[in-house]
Protein backbone atom coordinates (compact mmCIF):
# COMPACT_ATOMS: atom_id res chain seq x y z
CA UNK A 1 1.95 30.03 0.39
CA UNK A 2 -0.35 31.18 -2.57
CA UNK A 3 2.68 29.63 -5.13
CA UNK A 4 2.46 25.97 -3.89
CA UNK A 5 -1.30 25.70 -4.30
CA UNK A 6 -0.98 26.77 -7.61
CA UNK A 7 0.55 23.43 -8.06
CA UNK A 8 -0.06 20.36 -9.76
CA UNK A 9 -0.19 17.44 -6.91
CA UNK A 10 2.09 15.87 -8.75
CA UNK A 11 4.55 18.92 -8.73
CA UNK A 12 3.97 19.82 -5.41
CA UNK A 13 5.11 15.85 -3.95
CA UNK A 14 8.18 16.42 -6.34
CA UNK A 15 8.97 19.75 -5.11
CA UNK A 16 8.59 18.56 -1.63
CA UNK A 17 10.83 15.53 -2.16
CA UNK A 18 13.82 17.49 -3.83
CA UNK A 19 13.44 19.83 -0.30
CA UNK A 20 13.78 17.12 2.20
CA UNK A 21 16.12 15.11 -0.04
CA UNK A 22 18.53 18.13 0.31
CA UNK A 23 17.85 18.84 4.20
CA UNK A 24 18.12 14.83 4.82
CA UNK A 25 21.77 14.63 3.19
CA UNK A 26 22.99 17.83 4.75
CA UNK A 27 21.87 16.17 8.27
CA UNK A 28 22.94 12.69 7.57
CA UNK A 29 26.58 14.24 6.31
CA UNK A 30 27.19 15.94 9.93
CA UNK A 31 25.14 13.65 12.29
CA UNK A 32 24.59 9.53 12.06
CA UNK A 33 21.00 9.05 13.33
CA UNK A 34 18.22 6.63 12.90
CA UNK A 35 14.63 7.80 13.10
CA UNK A 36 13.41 4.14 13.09
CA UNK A 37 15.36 3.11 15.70
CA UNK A 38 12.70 3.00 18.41
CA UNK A 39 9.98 1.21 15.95
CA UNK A 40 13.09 -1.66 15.13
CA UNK A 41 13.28 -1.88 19.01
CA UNK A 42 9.64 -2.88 18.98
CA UNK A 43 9.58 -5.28 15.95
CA UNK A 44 12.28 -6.69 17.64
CA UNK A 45 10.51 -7.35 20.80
CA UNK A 46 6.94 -8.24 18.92
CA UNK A 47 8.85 -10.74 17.38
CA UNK A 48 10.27 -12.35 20.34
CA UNK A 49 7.22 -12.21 21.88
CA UNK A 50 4.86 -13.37 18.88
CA UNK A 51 7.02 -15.92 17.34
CA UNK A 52 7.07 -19.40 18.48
CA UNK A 53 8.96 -21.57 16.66
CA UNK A 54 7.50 -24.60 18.42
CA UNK A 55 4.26 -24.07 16.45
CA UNK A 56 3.00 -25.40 13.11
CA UNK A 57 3.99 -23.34 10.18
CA UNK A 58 0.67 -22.47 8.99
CA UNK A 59 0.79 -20.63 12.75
CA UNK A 60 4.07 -19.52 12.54
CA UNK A 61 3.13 -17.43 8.87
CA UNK A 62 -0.38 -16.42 10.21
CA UNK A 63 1.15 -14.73 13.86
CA UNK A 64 3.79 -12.93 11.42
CA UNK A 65 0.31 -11.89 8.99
CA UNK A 66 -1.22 -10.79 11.90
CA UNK A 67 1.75 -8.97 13.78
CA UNK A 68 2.01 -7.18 10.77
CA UNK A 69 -1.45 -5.87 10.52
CA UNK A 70 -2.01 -5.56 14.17
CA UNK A 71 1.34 -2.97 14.16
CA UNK A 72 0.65 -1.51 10.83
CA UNK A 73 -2.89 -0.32 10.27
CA UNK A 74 -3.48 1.46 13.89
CA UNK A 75 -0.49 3.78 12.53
CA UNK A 76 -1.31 4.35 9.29
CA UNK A 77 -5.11 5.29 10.90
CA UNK A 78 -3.81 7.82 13.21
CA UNK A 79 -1.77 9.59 10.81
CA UNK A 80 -4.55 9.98 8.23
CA UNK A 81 -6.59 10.68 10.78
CA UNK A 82 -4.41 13.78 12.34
CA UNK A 83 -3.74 14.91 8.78
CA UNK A 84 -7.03 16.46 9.17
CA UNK A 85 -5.85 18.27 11.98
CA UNK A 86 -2.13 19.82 10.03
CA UNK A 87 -2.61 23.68 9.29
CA UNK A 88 0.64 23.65 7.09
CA UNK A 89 0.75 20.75 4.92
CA UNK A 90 4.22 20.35 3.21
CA UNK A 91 5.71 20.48 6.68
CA UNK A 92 3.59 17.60 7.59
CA UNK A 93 4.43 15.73 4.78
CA UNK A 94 8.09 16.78 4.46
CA UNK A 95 8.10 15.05 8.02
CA UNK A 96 6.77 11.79 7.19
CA UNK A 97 8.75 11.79 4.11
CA UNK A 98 12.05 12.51 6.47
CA UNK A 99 11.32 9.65 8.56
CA UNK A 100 10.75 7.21 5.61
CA UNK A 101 13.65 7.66 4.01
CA UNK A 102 16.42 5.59 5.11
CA UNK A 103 20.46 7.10 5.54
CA UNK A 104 21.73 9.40 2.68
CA UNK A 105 25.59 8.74 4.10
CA UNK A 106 25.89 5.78 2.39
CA UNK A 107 28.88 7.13 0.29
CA UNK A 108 30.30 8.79 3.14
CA UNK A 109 30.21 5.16 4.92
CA UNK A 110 31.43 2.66 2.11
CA UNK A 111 34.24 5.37 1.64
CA UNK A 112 35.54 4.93 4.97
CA UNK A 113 34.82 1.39 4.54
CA UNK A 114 37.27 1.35 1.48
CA UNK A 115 39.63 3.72 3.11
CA UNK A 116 40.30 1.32 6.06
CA UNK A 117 40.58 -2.17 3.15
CA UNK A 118 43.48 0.07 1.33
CA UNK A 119 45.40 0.54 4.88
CA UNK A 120 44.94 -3.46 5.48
CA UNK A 121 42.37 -2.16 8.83
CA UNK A 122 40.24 -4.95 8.32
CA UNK A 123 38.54 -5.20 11.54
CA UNK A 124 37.98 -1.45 11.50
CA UNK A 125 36.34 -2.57 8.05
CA UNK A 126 34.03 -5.77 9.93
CA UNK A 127 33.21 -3.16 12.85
CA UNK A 128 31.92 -0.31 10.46
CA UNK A 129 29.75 -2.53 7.78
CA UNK A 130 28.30 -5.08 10.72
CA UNK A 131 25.45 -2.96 12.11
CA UNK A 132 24.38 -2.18 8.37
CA UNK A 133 24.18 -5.98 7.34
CA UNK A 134 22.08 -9.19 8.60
CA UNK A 135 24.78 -11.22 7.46
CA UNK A 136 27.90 -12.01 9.82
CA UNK A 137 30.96 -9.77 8.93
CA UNK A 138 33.80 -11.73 11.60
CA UNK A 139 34.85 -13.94 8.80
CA UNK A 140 34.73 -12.33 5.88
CA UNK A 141 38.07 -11.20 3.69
CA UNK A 142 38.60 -8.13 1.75
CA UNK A 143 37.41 -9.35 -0.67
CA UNK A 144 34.01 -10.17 1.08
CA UNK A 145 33.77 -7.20 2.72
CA UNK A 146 34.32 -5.02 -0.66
CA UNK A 147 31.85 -7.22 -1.84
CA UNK A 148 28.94 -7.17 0.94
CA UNK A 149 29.94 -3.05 0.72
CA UNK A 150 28.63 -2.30 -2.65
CA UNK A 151 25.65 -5.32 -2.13
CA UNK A 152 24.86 -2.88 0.83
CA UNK A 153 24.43 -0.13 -0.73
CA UNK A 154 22.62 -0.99 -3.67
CA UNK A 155 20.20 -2.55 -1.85
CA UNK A 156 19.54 0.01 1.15
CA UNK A 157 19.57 2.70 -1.25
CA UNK A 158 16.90 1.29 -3.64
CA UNK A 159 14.91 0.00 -0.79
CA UNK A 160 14.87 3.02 1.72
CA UNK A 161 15.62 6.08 -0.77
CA UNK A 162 14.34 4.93 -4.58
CA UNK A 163 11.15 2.96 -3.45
CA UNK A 164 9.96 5.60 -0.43
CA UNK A 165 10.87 8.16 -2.94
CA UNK A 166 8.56 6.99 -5.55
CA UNK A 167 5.99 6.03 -3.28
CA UNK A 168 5.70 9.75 -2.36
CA UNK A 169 5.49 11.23 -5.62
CA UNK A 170 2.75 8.43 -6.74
CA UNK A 171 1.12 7.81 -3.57
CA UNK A 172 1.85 10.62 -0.94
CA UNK A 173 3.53 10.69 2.59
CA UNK A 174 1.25 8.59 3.80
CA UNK A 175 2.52 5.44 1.60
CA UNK A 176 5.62 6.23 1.77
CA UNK A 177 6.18 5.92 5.57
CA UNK A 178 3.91 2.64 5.46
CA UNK A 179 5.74 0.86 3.55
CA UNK A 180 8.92 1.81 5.30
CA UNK A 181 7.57 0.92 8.39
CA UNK A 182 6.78 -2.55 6.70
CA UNK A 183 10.96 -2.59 5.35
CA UNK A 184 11.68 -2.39 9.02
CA UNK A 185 9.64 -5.25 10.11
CA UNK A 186 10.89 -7.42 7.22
CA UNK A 187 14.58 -6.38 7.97
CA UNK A 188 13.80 -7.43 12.07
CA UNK A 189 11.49 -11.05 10.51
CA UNK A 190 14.37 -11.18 7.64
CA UNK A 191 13.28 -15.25 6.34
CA UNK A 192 17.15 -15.96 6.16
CA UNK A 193 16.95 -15.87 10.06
CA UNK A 194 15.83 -19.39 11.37
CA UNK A 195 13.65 -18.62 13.60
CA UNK A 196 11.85 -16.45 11.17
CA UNK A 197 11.98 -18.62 8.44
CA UNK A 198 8.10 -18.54 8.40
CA UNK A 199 7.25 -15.50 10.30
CA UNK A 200 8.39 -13.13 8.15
CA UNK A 201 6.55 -14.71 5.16
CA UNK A 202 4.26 -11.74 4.51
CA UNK A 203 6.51 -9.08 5.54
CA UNK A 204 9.07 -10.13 2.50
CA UNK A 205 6.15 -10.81 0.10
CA UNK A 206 4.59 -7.65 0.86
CA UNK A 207 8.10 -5.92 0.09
CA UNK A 208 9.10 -7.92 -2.27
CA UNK A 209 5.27 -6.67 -4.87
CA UNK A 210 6.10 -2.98 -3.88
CA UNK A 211 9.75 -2.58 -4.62
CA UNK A 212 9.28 -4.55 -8.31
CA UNK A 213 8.46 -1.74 -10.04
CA UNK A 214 10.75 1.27 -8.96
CA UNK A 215 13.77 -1.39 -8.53
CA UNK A 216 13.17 -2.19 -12.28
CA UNK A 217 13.49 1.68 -13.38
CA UNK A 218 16.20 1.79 -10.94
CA UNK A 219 17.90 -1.47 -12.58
CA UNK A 220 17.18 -0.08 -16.25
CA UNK A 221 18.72 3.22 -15.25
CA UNK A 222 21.85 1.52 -14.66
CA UNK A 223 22.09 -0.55 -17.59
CA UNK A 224 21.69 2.88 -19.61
CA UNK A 225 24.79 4.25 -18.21
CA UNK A 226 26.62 1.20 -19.57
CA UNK A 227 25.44 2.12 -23.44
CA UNK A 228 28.29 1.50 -25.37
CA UNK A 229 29.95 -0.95 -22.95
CA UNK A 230 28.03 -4.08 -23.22
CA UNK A 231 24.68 -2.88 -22.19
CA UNK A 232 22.43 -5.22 -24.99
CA UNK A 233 24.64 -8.00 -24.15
CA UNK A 234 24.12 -7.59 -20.13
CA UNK A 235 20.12 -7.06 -21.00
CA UNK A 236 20.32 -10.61 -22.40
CA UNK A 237 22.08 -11.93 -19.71
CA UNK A 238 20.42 -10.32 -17.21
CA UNK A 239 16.45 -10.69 -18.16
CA UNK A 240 15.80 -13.80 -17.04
CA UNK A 241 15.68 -11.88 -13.58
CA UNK A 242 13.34 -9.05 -14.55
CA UNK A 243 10.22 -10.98 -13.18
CA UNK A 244 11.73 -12.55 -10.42
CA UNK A 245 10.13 -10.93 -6.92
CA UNK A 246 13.12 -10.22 -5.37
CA UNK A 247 16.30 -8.41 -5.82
CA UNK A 248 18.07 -10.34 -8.16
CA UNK A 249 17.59 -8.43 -11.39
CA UNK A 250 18.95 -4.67 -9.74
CA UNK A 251 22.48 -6.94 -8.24
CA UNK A 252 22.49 -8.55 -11.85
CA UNK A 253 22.89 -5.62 -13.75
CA UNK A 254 24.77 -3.88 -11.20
CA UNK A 255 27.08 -6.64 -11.07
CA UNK A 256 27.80 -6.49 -14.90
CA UNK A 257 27.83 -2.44 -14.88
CA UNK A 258 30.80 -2.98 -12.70
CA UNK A 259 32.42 -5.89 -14.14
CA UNK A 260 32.60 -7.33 -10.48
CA UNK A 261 31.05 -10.75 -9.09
CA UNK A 262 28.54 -10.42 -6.56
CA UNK A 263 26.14 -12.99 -4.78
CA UNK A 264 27.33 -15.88 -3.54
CA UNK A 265 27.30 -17.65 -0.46
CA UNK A 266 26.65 -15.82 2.99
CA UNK A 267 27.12 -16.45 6.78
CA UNK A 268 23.65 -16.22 8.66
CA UNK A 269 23.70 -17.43 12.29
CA UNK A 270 26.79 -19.79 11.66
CA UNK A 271 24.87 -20.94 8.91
CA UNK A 272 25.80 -21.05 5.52
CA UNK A 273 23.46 -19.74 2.67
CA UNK A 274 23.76 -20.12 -0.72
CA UNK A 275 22.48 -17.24 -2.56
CA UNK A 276 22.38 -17.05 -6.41
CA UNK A 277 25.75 -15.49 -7.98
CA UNK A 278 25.90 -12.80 -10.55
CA UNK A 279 28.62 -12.19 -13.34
CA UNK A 280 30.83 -15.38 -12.47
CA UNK A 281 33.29 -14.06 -15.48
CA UNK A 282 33.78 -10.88 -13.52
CA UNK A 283 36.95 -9.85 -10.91
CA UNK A 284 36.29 -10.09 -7.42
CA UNK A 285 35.10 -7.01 -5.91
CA UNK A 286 38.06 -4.30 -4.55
CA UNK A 287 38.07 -1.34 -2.39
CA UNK A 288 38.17 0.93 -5.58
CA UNK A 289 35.11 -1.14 -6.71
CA UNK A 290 33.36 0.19 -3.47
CA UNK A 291 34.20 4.11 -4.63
CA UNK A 292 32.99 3.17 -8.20
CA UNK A 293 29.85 1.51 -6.98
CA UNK A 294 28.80 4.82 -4.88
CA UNK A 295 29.39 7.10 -8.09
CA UNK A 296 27.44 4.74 -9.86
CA UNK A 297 24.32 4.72 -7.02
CA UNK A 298 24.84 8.45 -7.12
CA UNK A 299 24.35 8.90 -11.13
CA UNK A 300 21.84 6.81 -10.82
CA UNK A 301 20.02 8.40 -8.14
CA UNK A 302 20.47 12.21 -9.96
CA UNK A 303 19.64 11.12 -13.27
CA UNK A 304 16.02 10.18 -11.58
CA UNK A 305 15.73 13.06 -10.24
CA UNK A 306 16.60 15.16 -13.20
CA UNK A 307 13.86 13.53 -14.99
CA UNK A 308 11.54 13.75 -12.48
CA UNK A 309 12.27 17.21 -12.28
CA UNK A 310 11.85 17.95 -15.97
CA UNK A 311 8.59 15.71 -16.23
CA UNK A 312 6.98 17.95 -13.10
CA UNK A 313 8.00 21.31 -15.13
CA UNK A 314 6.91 19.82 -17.99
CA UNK A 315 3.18 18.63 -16.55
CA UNK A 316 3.28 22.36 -14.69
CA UNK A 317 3.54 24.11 -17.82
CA UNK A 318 0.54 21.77 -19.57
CA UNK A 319 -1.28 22.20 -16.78
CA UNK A 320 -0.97 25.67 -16.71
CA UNK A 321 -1.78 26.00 -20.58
């Protein structure tokens, strides 16, 4: 098409992004699948295989370095490689962009989720949320459950759609599916696990330097919905976070944006783990807090790509003059 080439890069990855982002929901809304699924089979197995936990630590964090690379960089290779070989080039990256981005049925999910909390269905609750958490899900109480249901979806959705999203636009296809590729191997070598306490070192780290930035714009979005409702006083509560290199910033203000609690101790492998809290003045998390949460993700989510959408016209038409 004469039209796309005519484009910006820039303009093009956006245009390309809005395209797959529609095609991706429409999919996800009639049919549950998991493009992944077969690469999570074989981190799975790599790690079984890789990981001893009778070794020293130093070993244990260099096999995880090297099962990493070793998985990793062959990939990446061959698809830059056979990029060469693509006649039409937004379908090639429109794929890679479909496989990096994680579910868009998120909503569709924690409403069910919060549908079966109101009609007391709690194990229908456990049963639904357990294959989308590392955490265990047998003991928890509605009010856990409401609250590992919005924790879920903040964090899948600014992991798998926000980050692979603006790893496309800045970096290309390419990027994008590496570093989902690498989410999947830190979600199979998550550190909270035991036996991958060490192994999964690099995986996290690595995660953990490429999500800071678009989880911060994510995180400020956010706190600009809450203008007039506290927003400079959650800012000051909540900055002490903003450097941190993990999540804790993005559940902060989240956390105050909903005037829930969230954080707090888990259950890993019988085991449990105390994890920082957020907002201890807050109510505990209810179903309704699930429904709010989504809209929230969801205004979020548009608003970025509203601007994104008027900042490509906008570089289009400067280009163009």
């Amino acid at each position: 098409m004469t039209v796309l080439t005519e484009l910006t890069p820039f303009t093009y990855h956006v245009l390309i992004l809005m395209v797959v982002l529609f095609i991706k929901s429409l999919v996800s809304h009639f049919i549950a699948h998991e493009p992944l699924r077969f690469f999570k089979f074989y981190c799975l197995q790599l790690g079984n295989k890789v990981n001893n936990s009778k070794n020293s630590t130093s070993h244990q964090t260099i096999a995880g370095l090297l099962a990493l690379l070793v998985t990793l960089i062959p990939i990446a290779i061959i698809l830059w490689l056979f990029a060469d070989f693509v006649a039409v080039d937004y379908i090639w990256q429109g794929l890679l962009l479909y496989l990096a981005l994680g579910s868009l049925n998120l909503g569709q999910i924690n409403k069910s989720i919060a549908q079966a909390l109101v009609a007391k269905q709690n194990y229908l609750a456990k049963q639904t949320l357990k294959p989308l958490l590392l955490r265990e899900t047998e003991q928890l109480s509605q009010v856990g459950l409401s609250k590992a249901a919005i924790e879920m979806q903040l964090l899948r959705s600014v992991q798998q759609i926000y980050v692979v999203s603006f790893l496309f636009v800045s970096f290309g296809p390419l990027a994008a599916l590496s570093y989902r590729l690498l989410l999947e191997m830190h979600y199979c070598w998550n550190t909270k696990l035991a036996q991958y306490k060490h192994f999964g070192f690099y995986s996290q780290l690595f995660i953990q330097l490429i999500q800071w930035l678009p989880s911060r714009f994510m995180a400020l979005l956010i706190l600009l919905s809450t203008v007039g409702q506290g927003s400079v006083l959650f800012w000051r509560l909540t900055r002490v976070h903003l450097f941190k290199l993990n999540n804790d910033f993005v559940m902060a203000i989240f956390a105050f944006s909903l005037a829930v609690r969230l954080g707090g101790v888990a259950m890993y492998q019988q085991e449990k783990l105390r994890k920082l809290a957020f907002n201890d003045l807050g109510k505990q998390p209810e179903p309704r807090d699930i429904i709010k949460a989504t809209k929230k993700m969801n205004l979020a989510i548009y608003s970025s790509l509203l601007l994104l959408a008027l900042l490509a016209v906008g570089w289009q038409l400067a280009f163009n003059a």
